[in-house]
C-alpha atoms as a PDB file:
ATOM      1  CA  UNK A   1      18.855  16.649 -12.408  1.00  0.00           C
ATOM      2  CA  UNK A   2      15.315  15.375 -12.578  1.00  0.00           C
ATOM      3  CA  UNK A   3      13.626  14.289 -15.831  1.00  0.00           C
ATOM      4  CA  UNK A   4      10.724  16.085 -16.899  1.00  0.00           C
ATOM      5  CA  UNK A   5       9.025  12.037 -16.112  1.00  0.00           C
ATOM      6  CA  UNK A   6      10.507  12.485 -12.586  1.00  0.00           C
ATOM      7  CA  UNK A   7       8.532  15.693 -11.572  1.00  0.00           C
ATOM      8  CA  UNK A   8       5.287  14.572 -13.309  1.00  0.00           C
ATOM      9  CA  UNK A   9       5.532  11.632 -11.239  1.00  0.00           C
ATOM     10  CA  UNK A  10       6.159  13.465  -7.756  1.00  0.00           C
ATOM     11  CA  UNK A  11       2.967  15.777  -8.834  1.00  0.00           C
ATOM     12  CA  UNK A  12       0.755  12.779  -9.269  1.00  0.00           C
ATOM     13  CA  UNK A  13       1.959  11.867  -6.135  1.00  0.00           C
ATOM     14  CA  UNK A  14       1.389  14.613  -4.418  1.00  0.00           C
ATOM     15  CA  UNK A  15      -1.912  15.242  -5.718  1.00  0.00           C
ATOM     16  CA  UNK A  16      -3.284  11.759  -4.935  1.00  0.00           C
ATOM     17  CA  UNK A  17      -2.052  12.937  -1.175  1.00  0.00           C
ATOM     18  CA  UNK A  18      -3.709  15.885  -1.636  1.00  0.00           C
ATOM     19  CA  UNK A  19      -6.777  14.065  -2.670  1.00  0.00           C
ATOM     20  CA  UNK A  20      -6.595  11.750   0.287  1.00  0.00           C
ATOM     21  CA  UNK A  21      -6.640  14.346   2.476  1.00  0.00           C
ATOM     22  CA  UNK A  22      -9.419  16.200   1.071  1.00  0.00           C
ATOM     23  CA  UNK A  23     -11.257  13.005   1.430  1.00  0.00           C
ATOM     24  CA  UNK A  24     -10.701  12.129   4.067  1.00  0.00           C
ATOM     25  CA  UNK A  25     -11.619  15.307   6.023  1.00  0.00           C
ATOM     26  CA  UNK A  26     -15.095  15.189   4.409  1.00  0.00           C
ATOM     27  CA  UNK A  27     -16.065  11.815   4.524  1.00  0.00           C
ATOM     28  CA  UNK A  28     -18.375  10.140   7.993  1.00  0.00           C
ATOM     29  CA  UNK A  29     -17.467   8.105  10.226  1.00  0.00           C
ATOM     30  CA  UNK A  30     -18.864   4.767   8.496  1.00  0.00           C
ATOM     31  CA  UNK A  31     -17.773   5.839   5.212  1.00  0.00           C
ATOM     32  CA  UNK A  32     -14.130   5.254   6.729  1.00  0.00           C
ATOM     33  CA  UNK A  33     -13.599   1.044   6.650  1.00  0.00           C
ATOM     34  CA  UNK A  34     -14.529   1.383   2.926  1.00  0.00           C
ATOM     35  CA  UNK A  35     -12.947   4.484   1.680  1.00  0.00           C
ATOM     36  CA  UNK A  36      -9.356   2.461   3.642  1.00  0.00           C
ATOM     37  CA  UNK A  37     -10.238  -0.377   1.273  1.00  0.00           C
ATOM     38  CA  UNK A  38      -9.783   1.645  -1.714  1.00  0.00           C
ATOM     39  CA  UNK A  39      -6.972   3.648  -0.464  1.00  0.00           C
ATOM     40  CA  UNK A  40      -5.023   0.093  -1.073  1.00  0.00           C
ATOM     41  CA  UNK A  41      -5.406   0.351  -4.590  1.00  0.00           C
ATOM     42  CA  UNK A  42      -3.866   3.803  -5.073  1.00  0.00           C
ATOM     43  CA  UNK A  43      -6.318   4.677  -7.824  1.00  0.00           C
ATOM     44  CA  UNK A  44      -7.146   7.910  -7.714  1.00  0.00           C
ATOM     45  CA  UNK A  45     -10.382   7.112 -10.323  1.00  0.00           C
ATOM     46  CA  UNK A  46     -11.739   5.181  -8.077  1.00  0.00           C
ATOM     47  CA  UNK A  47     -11.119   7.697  -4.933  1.00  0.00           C
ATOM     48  CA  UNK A  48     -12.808   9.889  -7.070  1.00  0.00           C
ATOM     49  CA  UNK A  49     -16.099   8.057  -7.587  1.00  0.00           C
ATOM     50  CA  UNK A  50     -16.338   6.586  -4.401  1.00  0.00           C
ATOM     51  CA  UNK A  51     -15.415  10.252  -3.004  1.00  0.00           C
ATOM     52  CA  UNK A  52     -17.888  11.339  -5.594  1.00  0.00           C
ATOM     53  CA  UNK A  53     -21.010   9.701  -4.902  1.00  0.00           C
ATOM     54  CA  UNK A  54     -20.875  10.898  -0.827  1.00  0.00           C
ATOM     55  CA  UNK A  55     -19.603  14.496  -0.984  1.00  0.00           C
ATOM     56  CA  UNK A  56     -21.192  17.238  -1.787  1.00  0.00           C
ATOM     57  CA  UNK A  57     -19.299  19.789  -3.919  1.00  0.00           C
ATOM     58  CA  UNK A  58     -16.449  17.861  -4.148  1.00  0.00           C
ATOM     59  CA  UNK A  59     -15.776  19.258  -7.901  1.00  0.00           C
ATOM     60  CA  UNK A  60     -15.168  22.600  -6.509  1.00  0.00           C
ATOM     61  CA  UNK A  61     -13.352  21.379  -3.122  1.00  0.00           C
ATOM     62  CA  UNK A  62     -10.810  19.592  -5.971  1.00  0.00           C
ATOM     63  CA  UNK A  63     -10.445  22.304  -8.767  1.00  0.00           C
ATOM     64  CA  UNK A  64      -9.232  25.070  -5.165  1.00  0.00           C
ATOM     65  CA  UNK A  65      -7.044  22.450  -3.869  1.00  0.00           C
ATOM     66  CA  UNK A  66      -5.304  21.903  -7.702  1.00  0.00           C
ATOM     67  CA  UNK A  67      -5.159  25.093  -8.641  1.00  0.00           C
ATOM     68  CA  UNK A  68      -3.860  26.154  -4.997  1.00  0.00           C
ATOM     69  CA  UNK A  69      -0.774  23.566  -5.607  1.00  0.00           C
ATOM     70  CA  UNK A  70      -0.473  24.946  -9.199  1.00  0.00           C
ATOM     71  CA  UNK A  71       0.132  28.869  -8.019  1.00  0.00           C
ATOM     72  CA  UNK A  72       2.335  27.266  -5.115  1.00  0.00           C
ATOM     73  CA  UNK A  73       4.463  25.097  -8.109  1.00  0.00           C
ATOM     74  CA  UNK A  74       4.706  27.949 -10.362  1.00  0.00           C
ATOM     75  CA  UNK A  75       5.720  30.708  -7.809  1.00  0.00           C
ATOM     76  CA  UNK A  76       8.747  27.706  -7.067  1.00  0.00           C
ATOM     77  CA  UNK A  77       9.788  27.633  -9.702  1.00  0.00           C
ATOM     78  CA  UNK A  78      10.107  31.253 -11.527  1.00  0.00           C
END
């Protein structure tokens, strides 16, 4: 059985994906070499600022894409 620890892990990992992706589709072309920099530290605060400071309406892009997954978990698991 998986420990409550266990699933909170696999949903942090799964939305740092998620934010990846959602990144990664918005960002330009010479944003890439940098924004594959910071991918190697697997910090999603510092995706998030770099991500931040050269997409527009990323707030609102992030709060869908969470609260998509969150319906998607919660329909799983009733």
């Amino acid at each position: 059985m998986t420990t409550k620890n266990e699933f909170n892990d696999q949903i942090n990992k799964i939305l740092l994906m998620k934010l990846k992706t959602l990144i990664l589709k918005n960002l330009r072309n010479e944003d890439l070499p940098e924004f594959n920099e910071l991918v190697k530290q697997n910090n999603a605060n510092i995706l998030l600022q770099f991500a931040n400071s050269r997409i527009p309406d990323l707030g609102n892009q992030l709060f869908n894409e969470i609260y998509n997954l969150k319906q998607r978990l919660e329909s799983s698991i009733k």
